[in-house]
PDB file of N, CA and C in Angstrom:
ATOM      1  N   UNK A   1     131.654 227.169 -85.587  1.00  0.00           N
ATOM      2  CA  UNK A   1     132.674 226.475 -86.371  1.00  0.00           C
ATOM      3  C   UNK A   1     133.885 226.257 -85.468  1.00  0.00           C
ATOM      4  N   UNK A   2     134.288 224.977 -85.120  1.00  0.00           N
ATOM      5  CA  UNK A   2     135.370 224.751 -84.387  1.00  0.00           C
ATOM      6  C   UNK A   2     136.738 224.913 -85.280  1.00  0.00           C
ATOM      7  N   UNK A   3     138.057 225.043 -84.700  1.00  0.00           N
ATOM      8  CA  UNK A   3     139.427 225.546 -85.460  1.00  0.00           C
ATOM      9  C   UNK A   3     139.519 224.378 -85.866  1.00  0.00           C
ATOM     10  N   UNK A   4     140.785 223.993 -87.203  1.00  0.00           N
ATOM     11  CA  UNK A   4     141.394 223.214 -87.300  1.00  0.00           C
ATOM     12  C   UNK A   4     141.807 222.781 -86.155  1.00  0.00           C
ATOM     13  N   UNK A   5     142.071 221.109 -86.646  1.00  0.00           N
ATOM     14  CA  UNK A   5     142.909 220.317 -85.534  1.00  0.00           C
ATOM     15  C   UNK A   5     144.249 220.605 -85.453  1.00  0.00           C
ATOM     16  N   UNK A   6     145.190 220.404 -85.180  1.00  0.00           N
ATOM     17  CA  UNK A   6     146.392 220.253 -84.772  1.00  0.00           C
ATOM     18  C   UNK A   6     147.283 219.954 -86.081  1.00  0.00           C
ATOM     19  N   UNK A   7     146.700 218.868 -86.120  1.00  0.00           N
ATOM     20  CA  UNK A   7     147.733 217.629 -87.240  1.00  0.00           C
ATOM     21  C   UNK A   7     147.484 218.743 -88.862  1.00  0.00           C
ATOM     22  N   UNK A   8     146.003 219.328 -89.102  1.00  0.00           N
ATOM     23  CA  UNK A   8     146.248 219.877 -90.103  1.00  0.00           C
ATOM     24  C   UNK A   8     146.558 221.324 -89.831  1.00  0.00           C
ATOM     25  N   UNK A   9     147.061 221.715 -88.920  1.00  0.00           N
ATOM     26  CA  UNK A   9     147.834 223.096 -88.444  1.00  0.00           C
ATOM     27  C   UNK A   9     149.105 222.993 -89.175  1.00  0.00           C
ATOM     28  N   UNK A  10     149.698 221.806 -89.031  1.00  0.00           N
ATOM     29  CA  UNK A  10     150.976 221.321 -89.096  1.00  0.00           C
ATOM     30  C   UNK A  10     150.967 220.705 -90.894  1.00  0.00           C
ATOM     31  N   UNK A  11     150.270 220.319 -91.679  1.00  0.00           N
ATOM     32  CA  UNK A  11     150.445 220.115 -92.516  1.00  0.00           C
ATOM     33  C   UNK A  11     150.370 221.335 -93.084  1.00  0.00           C
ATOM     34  N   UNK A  12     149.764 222.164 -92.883  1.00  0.00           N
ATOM     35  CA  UNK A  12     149.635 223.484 -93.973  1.00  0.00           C
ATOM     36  C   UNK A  12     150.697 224.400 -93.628  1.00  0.00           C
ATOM     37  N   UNK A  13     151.510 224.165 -91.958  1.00  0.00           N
ATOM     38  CA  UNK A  13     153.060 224.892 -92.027  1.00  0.00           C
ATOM     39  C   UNK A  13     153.634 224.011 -92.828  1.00  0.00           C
ATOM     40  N   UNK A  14     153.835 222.687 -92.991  1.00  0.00           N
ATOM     41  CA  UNK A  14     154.932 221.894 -93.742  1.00  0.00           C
ATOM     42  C   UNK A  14     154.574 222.289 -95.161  1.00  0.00           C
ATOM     43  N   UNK A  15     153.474 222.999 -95.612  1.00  0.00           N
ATOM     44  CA  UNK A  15     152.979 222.967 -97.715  1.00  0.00           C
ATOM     45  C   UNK A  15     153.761 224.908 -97.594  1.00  0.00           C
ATOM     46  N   UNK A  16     153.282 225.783 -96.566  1.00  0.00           N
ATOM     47  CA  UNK A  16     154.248 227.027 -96.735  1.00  0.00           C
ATOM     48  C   UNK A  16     155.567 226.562 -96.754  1.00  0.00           C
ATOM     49  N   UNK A  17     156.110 226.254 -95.758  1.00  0.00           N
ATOM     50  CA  UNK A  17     157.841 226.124 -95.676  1.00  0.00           C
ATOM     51  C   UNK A  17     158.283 225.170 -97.199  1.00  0.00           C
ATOM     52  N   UNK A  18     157.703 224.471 -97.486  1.00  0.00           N
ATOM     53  CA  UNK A  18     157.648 223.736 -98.796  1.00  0.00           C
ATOM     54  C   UNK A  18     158.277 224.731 -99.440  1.00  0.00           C
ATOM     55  N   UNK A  19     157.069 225.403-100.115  1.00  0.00           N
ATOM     56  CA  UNK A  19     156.522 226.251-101.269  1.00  0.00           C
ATOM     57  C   UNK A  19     157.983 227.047-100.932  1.00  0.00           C
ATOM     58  N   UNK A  20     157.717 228.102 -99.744  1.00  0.00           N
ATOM     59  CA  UNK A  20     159.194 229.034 -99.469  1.00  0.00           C
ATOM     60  C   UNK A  20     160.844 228.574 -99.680  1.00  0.00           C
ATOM     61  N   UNK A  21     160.763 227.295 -99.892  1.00  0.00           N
ATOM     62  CA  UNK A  21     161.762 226.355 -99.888  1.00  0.00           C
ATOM     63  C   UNK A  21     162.142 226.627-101.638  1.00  0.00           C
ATOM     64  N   UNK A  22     161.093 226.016-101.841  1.00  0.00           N
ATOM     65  CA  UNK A  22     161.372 226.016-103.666  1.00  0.00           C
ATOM     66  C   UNK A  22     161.611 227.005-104.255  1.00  0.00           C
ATOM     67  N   UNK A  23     161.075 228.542-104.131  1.00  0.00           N
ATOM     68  CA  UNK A  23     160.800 229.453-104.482  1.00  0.00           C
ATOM     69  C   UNK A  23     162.567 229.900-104.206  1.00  0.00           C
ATOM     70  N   UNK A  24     162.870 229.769-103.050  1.00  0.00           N
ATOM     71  CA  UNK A  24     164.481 230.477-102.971  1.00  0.00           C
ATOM     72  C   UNK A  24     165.413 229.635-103.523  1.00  0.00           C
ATOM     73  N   UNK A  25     165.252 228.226-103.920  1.00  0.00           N
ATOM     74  CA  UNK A  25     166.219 227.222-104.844  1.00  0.00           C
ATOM     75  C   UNK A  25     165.862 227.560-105.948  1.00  0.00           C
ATOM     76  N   UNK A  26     164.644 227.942-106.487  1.00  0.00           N
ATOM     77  CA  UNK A  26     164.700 228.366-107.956  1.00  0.00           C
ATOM     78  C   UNK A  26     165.374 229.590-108.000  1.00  0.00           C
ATOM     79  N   UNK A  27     164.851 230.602-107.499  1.00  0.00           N
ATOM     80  CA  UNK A  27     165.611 232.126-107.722  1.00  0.00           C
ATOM     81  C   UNK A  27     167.149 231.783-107.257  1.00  0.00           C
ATOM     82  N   UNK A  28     167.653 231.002-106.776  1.00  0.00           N
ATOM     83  CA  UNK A  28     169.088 231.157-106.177  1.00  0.00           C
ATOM     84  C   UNK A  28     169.607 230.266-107.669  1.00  0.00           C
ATOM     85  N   UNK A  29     169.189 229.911-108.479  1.00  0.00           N
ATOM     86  CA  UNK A  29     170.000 229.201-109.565  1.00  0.00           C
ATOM     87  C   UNK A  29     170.055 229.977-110.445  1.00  0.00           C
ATOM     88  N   UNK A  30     169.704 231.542-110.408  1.00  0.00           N
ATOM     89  CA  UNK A  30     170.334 232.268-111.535  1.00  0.00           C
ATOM     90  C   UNK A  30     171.052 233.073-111.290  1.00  0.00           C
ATOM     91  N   UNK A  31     171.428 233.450-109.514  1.00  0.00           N
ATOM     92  CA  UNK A  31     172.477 233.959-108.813  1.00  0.00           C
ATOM     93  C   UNK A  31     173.344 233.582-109.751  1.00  0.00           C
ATOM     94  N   UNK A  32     174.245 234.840-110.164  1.00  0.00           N
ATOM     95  CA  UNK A  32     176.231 234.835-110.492  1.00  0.00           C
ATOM     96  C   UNK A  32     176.248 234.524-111.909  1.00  0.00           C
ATOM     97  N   UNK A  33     174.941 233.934-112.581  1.00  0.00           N
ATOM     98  CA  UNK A  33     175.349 233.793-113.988  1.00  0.00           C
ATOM     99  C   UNK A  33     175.103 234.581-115.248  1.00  0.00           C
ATOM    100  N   UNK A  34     174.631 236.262-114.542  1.00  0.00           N
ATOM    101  CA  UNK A  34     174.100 236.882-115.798  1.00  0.00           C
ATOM    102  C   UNK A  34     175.737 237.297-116.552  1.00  0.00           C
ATOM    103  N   UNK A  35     176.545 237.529-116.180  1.00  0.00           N
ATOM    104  CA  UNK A  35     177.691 237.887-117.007  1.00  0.00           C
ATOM    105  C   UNK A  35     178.612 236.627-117.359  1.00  0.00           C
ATOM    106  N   UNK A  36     178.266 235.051-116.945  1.00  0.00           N
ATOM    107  CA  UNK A  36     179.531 235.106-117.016  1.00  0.00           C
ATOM    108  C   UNK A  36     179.533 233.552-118.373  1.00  0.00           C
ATOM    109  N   UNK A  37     180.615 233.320-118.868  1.00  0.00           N
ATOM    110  CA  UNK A  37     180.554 232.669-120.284  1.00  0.00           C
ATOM    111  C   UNK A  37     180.228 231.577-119.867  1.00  0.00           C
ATOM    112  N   UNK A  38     179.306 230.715-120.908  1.00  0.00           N
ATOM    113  CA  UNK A  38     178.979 229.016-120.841  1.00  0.00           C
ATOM    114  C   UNK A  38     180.171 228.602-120.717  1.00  0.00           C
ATOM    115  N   UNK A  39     180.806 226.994-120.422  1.00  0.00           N
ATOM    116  CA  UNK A  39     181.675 226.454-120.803  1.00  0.00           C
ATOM    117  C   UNK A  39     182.038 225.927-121.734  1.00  0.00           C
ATOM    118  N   UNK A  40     183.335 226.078-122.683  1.00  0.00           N
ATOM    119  CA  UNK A  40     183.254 225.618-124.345  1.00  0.00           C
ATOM    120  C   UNK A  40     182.959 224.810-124.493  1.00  0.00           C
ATOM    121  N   UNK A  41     182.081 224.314-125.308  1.00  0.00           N
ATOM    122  CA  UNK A  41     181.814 223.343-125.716  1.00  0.00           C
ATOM    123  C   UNK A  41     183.178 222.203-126.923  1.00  0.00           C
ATOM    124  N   UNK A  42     182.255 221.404-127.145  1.00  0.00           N
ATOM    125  CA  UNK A  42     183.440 220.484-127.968  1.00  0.00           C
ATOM    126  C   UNK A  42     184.522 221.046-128.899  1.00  0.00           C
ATOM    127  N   UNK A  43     184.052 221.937-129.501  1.00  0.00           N
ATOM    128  CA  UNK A  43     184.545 222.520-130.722  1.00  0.00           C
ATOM    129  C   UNK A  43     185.629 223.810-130.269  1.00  0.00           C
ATOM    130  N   UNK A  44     185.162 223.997-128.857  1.00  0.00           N
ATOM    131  CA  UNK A  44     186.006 225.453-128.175  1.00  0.00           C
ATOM    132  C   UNK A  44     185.101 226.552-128.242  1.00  0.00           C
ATOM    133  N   UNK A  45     183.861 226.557-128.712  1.00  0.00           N
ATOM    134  CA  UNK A  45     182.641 227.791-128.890  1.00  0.00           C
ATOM    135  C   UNK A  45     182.397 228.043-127.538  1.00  0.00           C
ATOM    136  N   UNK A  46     182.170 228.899-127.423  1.00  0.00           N
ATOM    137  CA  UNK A  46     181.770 229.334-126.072  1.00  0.00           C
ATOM    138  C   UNK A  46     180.642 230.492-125.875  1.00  0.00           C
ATOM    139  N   UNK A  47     179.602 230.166-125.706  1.00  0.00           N
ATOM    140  CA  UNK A  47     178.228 230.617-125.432  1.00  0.00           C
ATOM    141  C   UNK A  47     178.393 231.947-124.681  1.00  0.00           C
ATOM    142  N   UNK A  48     177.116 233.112-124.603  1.00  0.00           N
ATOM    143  CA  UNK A  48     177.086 234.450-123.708  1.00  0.00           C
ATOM    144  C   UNK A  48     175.839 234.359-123.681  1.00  0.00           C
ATOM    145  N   UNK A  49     175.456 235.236-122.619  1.00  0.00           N
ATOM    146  CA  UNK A  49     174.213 235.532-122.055  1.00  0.00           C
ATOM    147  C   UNK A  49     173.576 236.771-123.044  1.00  0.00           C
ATOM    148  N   UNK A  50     172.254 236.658-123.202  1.00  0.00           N
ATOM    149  CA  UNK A  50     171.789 237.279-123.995  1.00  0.00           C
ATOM    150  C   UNK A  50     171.430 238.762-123.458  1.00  0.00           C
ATOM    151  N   UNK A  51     172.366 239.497-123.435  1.00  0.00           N
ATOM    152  CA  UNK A  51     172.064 240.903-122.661  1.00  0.00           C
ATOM    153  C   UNK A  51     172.675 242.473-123.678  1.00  0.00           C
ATOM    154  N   UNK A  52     172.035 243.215-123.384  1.00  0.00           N
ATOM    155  CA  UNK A  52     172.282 243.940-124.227  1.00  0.00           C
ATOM    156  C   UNK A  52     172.556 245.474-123.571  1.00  0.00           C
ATOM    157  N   UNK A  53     173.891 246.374-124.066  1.00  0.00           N
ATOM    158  CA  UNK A  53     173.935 247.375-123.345  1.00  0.00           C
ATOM    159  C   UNK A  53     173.381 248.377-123.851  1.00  0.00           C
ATOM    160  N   UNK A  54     172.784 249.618-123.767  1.00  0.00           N
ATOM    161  CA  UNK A  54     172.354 250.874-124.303  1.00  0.00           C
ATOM    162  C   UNK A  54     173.490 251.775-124.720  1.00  0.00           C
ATOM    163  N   UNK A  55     173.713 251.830-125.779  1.00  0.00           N
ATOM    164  CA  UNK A  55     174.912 252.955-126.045  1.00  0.00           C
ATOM    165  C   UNK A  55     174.403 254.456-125.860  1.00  0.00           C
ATOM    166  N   UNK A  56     175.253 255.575-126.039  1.00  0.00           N
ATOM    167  CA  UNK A  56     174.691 256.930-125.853  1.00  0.00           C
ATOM    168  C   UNK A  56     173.870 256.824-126.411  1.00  0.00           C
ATOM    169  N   UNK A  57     174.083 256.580-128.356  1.00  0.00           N
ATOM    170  CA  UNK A  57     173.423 257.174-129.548  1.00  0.00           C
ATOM    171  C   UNK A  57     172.047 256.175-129.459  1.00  0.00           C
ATOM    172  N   UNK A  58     172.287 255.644-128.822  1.00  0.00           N
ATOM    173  CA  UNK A  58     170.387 254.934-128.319  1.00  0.00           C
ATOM    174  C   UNK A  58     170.451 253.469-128.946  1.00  0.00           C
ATOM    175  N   UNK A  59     171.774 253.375-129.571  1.00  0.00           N
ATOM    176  CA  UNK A  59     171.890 251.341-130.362  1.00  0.00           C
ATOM    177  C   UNK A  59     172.193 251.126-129.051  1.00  0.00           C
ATOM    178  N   UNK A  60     171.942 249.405-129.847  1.00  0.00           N
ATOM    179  CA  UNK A  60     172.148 248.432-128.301  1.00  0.00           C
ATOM    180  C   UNK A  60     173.423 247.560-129.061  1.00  0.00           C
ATOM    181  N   UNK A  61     174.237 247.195-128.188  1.00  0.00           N
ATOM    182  CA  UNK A  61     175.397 245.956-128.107  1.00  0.00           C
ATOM    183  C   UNK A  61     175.328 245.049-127.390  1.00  0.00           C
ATOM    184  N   UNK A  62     175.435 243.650-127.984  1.00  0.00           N
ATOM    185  CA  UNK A  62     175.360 242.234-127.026  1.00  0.00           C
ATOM    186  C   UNK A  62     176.805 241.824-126.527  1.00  0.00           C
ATOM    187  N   UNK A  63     176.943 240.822-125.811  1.00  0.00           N
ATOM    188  CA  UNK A  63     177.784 240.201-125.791  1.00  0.00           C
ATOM    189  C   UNK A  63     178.863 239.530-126.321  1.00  0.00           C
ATOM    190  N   UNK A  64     180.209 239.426-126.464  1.00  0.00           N
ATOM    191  CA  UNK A  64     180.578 238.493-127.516  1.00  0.00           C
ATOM    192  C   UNK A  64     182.145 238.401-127.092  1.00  0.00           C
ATOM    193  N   UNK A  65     182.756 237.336-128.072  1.00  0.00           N
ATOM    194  CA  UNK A  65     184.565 237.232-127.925  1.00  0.00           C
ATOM    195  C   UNK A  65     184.012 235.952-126.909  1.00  0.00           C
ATOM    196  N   UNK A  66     185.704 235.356-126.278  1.00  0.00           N
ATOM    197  CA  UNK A  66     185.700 233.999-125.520  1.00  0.00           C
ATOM    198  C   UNK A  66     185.661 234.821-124.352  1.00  0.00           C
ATOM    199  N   UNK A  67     185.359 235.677-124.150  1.00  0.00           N
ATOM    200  CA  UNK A  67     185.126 236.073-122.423  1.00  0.00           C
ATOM    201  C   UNK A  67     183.953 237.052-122.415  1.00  0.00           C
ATOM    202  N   UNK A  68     183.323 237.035-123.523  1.00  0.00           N
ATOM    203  CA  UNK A  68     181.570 237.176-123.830  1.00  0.00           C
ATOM    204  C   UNK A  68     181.823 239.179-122.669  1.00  0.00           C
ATOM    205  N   UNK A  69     182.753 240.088-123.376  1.00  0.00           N
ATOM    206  CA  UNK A  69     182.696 241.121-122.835  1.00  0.00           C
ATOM    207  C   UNK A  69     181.760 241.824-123.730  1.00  0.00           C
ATOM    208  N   UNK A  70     180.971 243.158-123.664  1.00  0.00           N
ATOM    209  CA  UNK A  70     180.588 244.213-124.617  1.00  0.00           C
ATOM    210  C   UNK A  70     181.361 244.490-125.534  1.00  0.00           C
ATOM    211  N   UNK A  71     180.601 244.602-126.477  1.00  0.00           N
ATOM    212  CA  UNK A  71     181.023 244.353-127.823  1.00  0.00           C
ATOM    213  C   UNK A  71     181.015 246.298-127.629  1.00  0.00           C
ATOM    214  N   UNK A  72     182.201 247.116-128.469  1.00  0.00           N
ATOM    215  CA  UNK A  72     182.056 248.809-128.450  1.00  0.00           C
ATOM    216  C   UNK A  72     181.042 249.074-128.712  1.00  0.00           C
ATOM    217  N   UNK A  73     180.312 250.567-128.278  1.00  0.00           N
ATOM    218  CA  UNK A  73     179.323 251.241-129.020  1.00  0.00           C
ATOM    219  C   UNK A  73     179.865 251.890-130.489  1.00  0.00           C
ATOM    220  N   UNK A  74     179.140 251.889-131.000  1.00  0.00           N
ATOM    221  CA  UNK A  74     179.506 252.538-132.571  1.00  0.00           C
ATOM    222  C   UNK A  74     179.810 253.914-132.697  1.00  0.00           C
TER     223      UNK A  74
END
């Protein structure tokens, strides 16, 4: 069995570097935004990320207010 040629040496580095390409533009678009508030919308509402903290007593608290901080444990 003789090796690949050349030309398809080079196409199957250009489909990795591709692939490696996309893979770090997708993961890099959720960089910086798990804490921080949508922008208000029309009305002045302003959206939070859906995250939730563990209190001692074992409840959980989401997000909330216009700067989407932890809401107290109970």
């Amino acid at each position: 069995m003789k090796p690949p040629s050349t030309q398809w040496q080079v196409v199957i580095v250009l489909i990795i570097v591709a692939l490696i390409g996309a893979v770090v533009v997708v993961g890099g678009l959720g960089i910086g935004t798990q804490s921080r508030p949508v922008p208000p919308g029309p009305k002045g509402e302003v959206g939070c990320t859906l995250e939730a903290r563990i209190c001692p007593d074992g409840t959980a608290v989401g997000r909330s207010g216009p700067n989407c901080e932890f809401a107290p444990c109970p």
